[in-house]
Protein backbone atom coordinates (compact mmCIF):
# COMPACT_ATOMS: atom_id res chain seq x y z
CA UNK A 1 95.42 94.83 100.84
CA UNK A 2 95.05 95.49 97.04
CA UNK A 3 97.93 98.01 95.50
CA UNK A 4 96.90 101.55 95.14
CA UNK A 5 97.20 102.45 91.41
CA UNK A 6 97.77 105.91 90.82
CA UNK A 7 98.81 106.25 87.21
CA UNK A 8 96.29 107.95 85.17
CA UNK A 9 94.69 109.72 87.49
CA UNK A 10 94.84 113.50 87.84
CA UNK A 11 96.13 114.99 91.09
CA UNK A 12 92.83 116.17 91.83
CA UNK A 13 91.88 112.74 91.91
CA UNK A 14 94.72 111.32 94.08
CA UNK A 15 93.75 114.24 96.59
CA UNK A 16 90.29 113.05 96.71
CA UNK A 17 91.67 109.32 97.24
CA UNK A 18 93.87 110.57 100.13
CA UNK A 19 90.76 112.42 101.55
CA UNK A 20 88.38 109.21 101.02
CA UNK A 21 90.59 106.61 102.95
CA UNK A 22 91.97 109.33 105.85
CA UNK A 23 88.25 109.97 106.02
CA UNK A 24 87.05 106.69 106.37
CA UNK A 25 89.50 106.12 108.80
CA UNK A 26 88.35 109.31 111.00
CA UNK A 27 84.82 107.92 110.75
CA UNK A 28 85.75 104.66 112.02
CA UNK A 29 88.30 105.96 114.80
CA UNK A 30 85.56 108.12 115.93
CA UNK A 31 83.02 105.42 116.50
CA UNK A 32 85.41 103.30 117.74
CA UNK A 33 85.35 105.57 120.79
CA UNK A 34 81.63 105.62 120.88
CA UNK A 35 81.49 101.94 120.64
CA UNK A 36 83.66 101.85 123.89
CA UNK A 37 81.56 104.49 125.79
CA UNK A 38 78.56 102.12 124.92
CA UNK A 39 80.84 98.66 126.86
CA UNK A 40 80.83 97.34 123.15
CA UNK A 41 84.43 96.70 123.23
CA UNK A 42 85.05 93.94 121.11
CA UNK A 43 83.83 96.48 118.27
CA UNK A 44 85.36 99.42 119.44
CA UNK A 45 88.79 97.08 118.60
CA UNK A 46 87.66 95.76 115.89
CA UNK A 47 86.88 99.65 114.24
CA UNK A 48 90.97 100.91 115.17
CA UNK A 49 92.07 97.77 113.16
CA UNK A 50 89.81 98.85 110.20
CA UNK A 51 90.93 102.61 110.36
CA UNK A 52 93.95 101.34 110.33
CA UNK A 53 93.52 99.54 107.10
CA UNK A 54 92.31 102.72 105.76
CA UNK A 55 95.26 104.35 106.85
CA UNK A 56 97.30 102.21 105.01
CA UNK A 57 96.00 102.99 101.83
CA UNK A 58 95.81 107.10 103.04
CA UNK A 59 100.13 106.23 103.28
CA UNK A 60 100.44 104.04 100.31
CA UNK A 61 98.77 107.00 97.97
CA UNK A 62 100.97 109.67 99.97
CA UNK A 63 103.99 107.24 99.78
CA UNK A 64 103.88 107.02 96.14
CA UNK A 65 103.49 110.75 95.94
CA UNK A 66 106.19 111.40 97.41
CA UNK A 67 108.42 109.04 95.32
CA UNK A 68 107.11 110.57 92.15
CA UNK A 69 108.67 113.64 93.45
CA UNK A 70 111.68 112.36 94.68
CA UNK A 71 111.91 110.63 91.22
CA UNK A 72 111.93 114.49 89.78
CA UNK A 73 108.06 114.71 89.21
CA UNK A 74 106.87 117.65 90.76
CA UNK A 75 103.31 117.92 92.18
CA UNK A 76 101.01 120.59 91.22
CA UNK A 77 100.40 122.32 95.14
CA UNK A 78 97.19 123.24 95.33
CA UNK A 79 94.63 124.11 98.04
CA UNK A 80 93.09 120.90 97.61
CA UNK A 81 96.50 119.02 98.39
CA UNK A 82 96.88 121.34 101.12
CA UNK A 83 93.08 119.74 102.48
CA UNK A 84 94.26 116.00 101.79
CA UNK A 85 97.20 116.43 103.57
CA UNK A 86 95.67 118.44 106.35
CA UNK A 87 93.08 115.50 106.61
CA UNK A 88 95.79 112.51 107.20
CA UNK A 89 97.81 114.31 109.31
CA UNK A 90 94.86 114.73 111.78
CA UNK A 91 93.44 111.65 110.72
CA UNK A 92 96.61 109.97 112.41
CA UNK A 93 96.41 112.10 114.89
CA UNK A 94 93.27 111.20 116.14
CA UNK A 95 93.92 107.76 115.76
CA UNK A 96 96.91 107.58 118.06
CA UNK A 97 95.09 109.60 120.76
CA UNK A 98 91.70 107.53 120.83
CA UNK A 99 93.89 104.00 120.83
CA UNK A 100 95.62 105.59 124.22
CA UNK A 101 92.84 106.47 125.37
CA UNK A 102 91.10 103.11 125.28
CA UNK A 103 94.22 101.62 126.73
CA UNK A 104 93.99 104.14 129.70
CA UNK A 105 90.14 103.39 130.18
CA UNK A 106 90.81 99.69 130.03
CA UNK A 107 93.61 100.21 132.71
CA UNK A 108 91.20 102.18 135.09
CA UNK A 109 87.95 99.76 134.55
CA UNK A 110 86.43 102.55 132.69
């Protein structure tokens, strides 16, 4: 996966880079479950692994973030941070209940 390169950009546009890849990711987790529900599960797989890419870059971004503050950089707080970080957190979420869930359902023959 490429390196996420946030210098130069504004925090308005890290927020929107956050919301981007934990979005993508929710898109993909959610029709990963609709893959399964159709017996395509070979695809439904394949769509976790992809989110999961996405979600790497959603925790590289929010990684760095964190460093710069760490590093005595404050952030700006805003109600757009507030949304980014609303939107991984659920993001991940969602992606650790729909992978159990497709476990359970391949357990019970579902």
């Amino acid at each position: 996966m490429e390196e996420t390169k946030l210098d130069g950009l504004t925090n308005e546009q890290i927020c929107f880079q956050l919301i981007l890849h934990s979005g993508n990711a929710r898109s993909k987790v959610m029709e990963s479950l609709k893959k399964y529900r159709n017996n395509s599960v070979e695809e439904a797989e394949e769509l976790l692994v992809q989110a999961e890419q996405d979600l790497q870059a959603s925790h590289e971004i929010h990684f760095k973030m964190v460093q710069k503050e760490a590093g005595g950089e404050k952030s700006e707080f805003s109600l757009l941070l507030m949304h980014a970080e609303d939107h991984l957190m659920s993001t991940l979420t969602m992606k650790e209940l729909v992978t159990e869930l497709l476990k359970i359902f391949k357990e019970k023959n579902l």
